[in-house]
N, C-alpha and C. Protein backbone atom coordinates (compact mmCIF):
# COMPACT_ATOMS: atom_id res chain seq x y z
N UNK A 1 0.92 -8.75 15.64
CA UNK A 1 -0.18 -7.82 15.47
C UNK A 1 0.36 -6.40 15.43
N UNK A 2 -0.05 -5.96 14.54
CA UNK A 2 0.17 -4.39 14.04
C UNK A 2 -1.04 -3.60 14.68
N UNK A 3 -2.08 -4.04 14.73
CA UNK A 3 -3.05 -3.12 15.11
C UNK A 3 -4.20 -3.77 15.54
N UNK A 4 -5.05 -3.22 16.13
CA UNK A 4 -6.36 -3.59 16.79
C UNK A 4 -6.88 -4.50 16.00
N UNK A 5 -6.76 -3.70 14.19
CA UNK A 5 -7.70 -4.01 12.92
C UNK A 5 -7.09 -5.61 12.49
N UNK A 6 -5.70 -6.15 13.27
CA UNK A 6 -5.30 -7.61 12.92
C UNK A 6 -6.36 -7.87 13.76
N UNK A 7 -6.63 -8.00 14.44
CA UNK A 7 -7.70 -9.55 15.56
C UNK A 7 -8.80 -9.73 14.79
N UNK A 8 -8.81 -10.98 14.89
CA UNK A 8 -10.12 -11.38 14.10
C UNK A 8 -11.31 -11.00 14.88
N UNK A 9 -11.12 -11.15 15.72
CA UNK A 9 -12.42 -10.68 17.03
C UNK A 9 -12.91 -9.45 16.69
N UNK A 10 -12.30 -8.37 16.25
CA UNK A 10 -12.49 -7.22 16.24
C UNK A 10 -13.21 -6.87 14.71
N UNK A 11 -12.25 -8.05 13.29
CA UNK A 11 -12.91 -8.08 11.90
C UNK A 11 -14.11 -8.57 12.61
N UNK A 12 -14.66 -9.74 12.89
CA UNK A 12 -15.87 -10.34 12.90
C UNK A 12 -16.76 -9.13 13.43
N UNK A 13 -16.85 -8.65 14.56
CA UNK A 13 -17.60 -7.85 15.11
C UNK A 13 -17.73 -6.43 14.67
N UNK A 14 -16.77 -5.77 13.76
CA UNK A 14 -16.89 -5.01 12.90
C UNK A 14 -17.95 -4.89 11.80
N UNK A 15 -18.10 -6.18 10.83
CA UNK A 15 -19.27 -6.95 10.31
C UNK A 15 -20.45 -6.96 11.03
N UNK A 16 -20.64 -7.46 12.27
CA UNK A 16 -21.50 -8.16 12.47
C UNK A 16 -22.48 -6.38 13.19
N UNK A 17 -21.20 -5.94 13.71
CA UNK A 17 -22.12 -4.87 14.21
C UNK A 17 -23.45 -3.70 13.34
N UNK A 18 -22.41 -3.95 11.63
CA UNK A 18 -23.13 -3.01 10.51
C UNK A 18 -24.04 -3.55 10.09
N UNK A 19 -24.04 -5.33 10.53
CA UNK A 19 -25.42 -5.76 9.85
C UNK A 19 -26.71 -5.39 10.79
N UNK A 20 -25.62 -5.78 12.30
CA UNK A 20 -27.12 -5.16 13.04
C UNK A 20 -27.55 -3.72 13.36
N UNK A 21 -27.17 -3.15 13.05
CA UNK A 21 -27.38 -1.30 12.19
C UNK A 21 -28.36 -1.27 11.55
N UNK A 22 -27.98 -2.33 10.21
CA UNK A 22 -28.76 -2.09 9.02
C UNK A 22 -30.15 -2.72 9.58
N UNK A 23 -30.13 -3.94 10.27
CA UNK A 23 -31.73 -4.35 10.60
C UNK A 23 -32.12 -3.48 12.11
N UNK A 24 -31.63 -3.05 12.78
CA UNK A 24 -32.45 -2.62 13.61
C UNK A 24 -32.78 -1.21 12.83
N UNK A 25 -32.74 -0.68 11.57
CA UNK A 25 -33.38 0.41 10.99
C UNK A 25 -34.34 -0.15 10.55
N UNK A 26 -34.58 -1.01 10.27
CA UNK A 26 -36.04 -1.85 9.85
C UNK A 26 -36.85 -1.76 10.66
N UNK A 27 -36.87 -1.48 12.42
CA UNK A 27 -37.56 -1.70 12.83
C UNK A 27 -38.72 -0.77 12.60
N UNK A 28 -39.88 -1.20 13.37
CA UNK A 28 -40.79 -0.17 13.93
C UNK A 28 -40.26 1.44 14.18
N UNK A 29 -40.92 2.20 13.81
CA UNK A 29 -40.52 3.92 14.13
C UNK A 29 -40.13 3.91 15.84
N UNK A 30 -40.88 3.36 16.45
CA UNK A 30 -41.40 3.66 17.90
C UNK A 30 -40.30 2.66 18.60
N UNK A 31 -40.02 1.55 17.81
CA UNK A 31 -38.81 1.14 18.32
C UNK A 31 -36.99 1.38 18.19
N UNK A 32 -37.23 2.32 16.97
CA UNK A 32 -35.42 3.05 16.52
C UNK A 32 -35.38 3.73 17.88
N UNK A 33 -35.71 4.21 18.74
CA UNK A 33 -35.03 5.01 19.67
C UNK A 33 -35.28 4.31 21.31
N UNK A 34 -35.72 3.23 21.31
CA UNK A 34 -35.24 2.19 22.36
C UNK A 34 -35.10 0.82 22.07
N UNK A 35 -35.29 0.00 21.58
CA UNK A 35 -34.67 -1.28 21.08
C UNK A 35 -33.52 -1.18 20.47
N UNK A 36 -33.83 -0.19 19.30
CA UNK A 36 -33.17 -0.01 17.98
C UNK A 36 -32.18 0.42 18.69
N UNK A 37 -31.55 0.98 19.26
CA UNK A 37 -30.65 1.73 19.69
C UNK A 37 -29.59 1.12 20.98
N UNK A 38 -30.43 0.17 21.68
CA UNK A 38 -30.53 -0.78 22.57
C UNK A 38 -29.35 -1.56 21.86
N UNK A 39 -29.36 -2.31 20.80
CA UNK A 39 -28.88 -3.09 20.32
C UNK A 39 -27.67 -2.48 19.45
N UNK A 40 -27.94 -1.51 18.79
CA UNK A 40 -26.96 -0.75 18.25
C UNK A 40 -25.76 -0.68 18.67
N UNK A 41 -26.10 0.34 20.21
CA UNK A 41 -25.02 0.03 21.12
C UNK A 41 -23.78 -0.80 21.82
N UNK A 42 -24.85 -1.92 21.94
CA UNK A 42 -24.08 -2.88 22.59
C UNK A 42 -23.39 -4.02 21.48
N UNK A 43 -24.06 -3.64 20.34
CA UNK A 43 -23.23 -4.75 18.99
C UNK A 43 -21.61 -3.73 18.85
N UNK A 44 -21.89 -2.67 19.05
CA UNK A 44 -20.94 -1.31 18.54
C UNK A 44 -19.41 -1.31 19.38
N UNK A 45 -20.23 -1.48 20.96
CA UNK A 45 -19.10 -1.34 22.26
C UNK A 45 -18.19 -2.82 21.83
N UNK A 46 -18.57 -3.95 21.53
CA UNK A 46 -17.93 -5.45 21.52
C UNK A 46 -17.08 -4.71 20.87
N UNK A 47 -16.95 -4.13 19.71
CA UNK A 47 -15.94 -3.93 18.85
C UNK A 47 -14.65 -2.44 19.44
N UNK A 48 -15.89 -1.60 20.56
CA UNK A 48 -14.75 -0.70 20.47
C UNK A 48 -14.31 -0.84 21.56
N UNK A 49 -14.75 -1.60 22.84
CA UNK A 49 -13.90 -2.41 24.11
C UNK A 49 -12.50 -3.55 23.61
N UNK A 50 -12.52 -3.61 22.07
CA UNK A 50 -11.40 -4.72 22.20
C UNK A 50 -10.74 -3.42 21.94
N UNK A 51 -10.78 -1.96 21.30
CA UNK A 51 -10.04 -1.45 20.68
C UNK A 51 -9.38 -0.70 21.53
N UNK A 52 -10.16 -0.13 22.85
CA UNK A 52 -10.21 0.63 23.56
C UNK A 52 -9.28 -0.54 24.98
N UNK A 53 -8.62 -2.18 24.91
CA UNK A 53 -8.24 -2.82 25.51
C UNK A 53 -6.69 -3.14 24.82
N UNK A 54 -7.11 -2.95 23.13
CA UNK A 54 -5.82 -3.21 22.82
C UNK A 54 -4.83 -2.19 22.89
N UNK A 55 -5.80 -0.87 23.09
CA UNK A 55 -4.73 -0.27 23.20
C UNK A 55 -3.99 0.26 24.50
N UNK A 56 -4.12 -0.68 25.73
CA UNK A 56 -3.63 -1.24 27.25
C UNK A 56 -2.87 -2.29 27.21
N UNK A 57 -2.62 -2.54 25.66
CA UNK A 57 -2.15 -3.96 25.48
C UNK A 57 -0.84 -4.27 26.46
N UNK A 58 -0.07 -3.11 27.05
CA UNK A 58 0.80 -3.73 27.65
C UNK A 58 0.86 -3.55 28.61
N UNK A 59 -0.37 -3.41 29.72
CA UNK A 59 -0.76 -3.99 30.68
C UNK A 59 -1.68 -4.90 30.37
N UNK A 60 -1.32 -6.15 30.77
CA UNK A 60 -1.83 -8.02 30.54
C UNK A 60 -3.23 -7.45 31.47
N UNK A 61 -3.33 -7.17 32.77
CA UNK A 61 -4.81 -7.28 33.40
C UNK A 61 -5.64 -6.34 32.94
N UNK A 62 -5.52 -4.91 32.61
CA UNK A 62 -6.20 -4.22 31.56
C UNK A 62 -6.52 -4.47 30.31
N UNK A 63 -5.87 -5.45 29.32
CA UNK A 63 -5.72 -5.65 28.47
C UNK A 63 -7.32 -6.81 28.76
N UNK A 64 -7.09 -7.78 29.41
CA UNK A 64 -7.95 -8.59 30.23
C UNK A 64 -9.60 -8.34 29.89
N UNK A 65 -9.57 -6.92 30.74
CA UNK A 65 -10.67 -6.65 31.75
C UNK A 65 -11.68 -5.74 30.65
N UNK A 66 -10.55 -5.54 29.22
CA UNK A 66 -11.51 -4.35 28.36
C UNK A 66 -12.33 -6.02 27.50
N UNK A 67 -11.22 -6.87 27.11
CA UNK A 67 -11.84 -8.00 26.68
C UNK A 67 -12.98 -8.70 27.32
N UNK A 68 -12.97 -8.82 28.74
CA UNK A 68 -14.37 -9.20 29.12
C UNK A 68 -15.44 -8.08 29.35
N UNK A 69 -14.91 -6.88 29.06
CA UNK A 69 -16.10 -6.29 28.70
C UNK A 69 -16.78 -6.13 27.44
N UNK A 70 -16.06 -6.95 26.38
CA UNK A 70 -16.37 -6.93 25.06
C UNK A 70 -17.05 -8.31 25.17
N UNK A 71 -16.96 -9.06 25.74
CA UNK A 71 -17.28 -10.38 25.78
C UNK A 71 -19.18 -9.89 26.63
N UNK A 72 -18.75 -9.48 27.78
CA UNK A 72 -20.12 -8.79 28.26
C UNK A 72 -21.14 -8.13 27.27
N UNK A 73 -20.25 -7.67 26.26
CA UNK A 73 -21.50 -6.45 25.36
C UNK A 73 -21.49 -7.80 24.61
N UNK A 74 -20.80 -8.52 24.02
CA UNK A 74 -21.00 -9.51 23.06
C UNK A 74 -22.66 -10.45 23.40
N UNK A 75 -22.49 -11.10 24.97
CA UNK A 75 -24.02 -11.62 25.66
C UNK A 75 -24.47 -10.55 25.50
N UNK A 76 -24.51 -9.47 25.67
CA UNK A 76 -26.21 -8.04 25.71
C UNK A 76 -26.31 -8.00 24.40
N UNK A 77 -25.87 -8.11 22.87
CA UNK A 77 -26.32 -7.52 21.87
C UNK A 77 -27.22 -9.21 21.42
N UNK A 78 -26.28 -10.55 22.53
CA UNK A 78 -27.33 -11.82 21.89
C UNK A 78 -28.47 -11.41 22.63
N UNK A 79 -28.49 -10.88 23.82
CA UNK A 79 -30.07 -10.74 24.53
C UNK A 79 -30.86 -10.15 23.91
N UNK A 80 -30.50 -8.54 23.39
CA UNK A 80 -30.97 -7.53 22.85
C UNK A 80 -32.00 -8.29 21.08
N UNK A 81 -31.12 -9.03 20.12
CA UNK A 81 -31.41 -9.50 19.48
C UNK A 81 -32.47 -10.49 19.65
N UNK A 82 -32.25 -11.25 20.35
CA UNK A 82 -33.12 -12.49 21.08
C UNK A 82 -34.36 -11.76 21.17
N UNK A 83 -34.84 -10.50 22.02
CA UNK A 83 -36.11 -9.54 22.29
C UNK A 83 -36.68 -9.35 21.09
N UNK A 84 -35.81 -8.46 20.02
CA UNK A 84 -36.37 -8.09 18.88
C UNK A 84 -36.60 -8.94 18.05
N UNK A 85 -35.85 -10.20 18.17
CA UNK A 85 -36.40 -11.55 17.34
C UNK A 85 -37.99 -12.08 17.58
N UNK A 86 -37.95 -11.83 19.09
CA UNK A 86 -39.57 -12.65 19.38
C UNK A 86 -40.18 -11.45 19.50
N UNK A 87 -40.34 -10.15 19.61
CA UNK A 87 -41.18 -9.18 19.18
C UNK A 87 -41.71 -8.88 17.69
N UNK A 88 -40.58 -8.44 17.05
CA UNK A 88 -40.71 -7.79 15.81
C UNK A 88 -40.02 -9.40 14.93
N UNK A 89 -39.68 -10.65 14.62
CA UNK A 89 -39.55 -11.01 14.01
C UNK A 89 -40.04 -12.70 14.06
N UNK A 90 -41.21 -13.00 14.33
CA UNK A 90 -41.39 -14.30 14.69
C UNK A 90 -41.42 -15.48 13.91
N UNK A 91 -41.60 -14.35 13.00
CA UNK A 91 -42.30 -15.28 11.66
C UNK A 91 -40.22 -15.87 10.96
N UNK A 92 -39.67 -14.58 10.60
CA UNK A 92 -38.29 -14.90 10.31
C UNK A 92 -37.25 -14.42 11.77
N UNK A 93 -37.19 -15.35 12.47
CA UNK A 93 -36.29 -14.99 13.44
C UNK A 93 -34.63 -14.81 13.08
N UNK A 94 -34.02 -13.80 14.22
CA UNK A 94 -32.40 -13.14 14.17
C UNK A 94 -31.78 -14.64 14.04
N UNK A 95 -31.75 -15.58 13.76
CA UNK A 95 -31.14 -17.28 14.83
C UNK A 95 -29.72 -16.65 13.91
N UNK A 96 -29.23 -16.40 12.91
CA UNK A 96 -28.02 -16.43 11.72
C UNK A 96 -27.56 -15.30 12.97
N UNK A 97 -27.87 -14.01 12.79
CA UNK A 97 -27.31 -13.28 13.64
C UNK A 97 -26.35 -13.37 15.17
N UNK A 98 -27.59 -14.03 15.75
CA UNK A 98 -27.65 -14.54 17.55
C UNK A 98 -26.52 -15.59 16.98
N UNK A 99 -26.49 -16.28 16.38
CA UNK A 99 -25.47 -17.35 16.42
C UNK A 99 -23.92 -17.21 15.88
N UNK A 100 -23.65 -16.03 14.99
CA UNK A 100 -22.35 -15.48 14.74
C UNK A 100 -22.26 -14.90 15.61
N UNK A 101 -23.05 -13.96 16.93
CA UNK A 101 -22.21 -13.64 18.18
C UNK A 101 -22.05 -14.19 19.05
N UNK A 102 -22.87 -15.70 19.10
CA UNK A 102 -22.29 -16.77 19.89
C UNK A 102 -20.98 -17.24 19.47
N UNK A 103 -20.82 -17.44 18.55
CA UNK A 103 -19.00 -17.32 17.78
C UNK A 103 -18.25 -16.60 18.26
N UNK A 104 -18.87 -15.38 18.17
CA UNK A 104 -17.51 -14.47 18.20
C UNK A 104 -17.48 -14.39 19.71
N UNK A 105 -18.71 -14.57 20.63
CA UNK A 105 -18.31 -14.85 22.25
C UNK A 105 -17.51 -15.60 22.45
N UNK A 106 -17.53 -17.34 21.39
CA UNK A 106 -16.49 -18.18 22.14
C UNK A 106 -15.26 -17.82 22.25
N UNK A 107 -14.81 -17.24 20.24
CA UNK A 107 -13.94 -16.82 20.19
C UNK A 107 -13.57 -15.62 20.82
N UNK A 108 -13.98 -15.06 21.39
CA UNK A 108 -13.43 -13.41 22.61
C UNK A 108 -12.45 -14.45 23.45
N UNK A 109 -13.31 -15.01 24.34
CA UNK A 109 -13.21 -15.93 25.13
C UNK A 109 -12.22 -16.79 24.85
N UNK A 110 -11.65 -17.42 23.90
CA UNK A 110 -10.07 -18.23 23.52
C UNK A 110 -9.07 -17.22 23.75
N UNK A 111 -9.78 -16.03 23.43
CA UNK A 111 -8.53 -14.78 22.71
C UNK A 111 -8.02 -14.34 24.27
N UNK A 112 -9.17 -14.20 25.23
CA UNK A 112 -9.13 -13.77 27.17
C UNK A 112 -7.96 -14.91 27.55
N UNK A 113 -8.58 -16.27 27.24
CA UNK A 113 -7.59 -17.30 27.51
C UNK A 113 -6.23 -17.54 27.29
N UNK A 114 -5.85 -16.95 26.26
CA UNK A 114 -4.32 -16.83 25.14
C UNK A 114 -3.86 -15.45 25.95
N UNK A 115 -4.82 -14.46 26.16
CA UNK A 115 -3.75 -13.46 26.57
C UNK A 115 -3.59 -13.94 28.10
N UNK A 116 -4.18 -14.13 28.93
CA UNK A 116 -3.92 -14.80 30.44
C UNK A 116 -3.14 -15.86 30.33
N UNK A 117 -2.79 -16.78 29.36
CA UNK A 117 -1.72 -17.65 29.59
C UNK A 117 -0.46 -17.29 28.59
N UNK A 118 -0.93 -16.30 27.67
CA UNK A 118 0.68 -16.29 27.23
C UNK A 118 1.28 -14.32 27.18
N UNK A 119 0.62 -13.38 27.24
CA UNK A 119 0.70 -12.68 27.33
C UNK A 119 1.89 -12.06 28.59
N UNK A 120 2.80 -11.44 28.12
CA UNK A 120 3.81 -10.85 29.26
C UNK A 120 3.37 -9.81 29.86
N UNK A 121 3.44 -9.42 31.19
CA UNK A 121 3.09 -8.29 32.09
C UNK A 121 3.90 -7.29 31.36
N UNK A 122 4.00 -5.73 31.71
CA UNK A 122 4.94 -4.76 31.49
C UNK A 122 5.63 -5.12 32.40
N UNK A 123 5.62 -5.31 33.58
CA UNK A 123 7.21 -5.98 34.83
C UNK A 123 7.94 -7.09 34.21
N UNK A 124 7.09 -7.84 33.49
CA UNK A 124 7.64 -8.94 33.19
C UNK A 124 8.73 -8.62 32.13
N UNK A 125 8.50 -7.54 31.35
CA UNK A 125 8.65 -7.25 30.04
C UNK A 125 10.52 -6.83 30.27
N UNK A 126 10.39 -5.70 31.81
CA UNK A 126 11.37 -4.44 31.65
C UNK A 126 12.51 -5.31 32.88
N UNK A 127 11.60 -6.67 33.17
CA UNK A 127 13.01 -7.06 33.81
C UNK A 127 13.77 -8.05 33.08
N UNK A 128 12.95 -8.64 32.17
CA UNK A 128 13.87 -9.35 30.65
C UNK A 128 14.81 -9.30 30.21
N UNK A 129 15.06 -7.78 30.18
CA UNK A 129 15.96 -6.64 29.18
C UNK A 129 16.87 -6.56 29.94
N UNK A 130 17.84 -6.42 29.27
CA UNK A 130 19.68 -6.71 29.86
C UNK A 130 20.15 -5.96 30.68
N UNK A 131 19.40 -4.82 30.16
CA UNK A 131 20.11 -2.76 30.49
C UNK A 131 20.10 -2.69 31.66
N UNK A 132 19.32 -3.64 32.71
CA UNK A 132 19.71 -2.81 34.10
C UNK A 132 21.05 -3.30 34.52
């Protein structure tokens, strides 16, 4: 990995965050500045907690702790959606939406798992190295 922009976690939720942009502008007037915004947010943070984790990448428990907070905003933007589905959309419910961030939760969640089992500490890293 070269950059944040390799993880797929980060493509998917990049996507997923502009679609839910584009529909929570659909909403109601009265709802763009608390639902609408509600959701905005928390689709927005999934993507910039991995970015804002990868770049701790070499501390393994920071690296960790920004991922389950992306995993955290990942559940609030399914809740957030879930609300505005049975408010404002009953007739055509979010389910396509709610269910690519159930994806990309599992997948956060493999990615938490892979770095906790294979990921090297920075101690781990600088006592490796020959030079001392």
């Amino acid at each position: 990995m070269k950059s944040y922009r390799d993880l797929e976690i980060y493509q998917i939720d990049y996507k997923l965050a502009a679609k839910v942009h584009k529909m929570s502008l659909t909403l109601p007037k009265y709802e763009l500045y608390e639902q609408g915004s509600q959701v905005r947010r928390s689709s927005k943070s999934v993507k910039d907690t991995i970015v804002e984790g990868y770049g701790r990448k070499r501390y393994k428990d920071d690296f960790i702790r920004f991922l389950t907070y992306s995993q955290s905003s990942c559940d609030e933007a399914i809740s957030q959606l879930n609300m505005i589905s049975d408010i404002h959309f009953p007739d055509n419910p979010l389910i396509e939406l709610m269910e690519e961030y159930e994806i990309l939760g599992k997948k956060i969640n493999k990615f938490i798992q892979y770095v906790k089992n294979n990921w090297l500490t920075s101690k781990k890293k600088l006592t490796n190295k020959k030079e001392f």
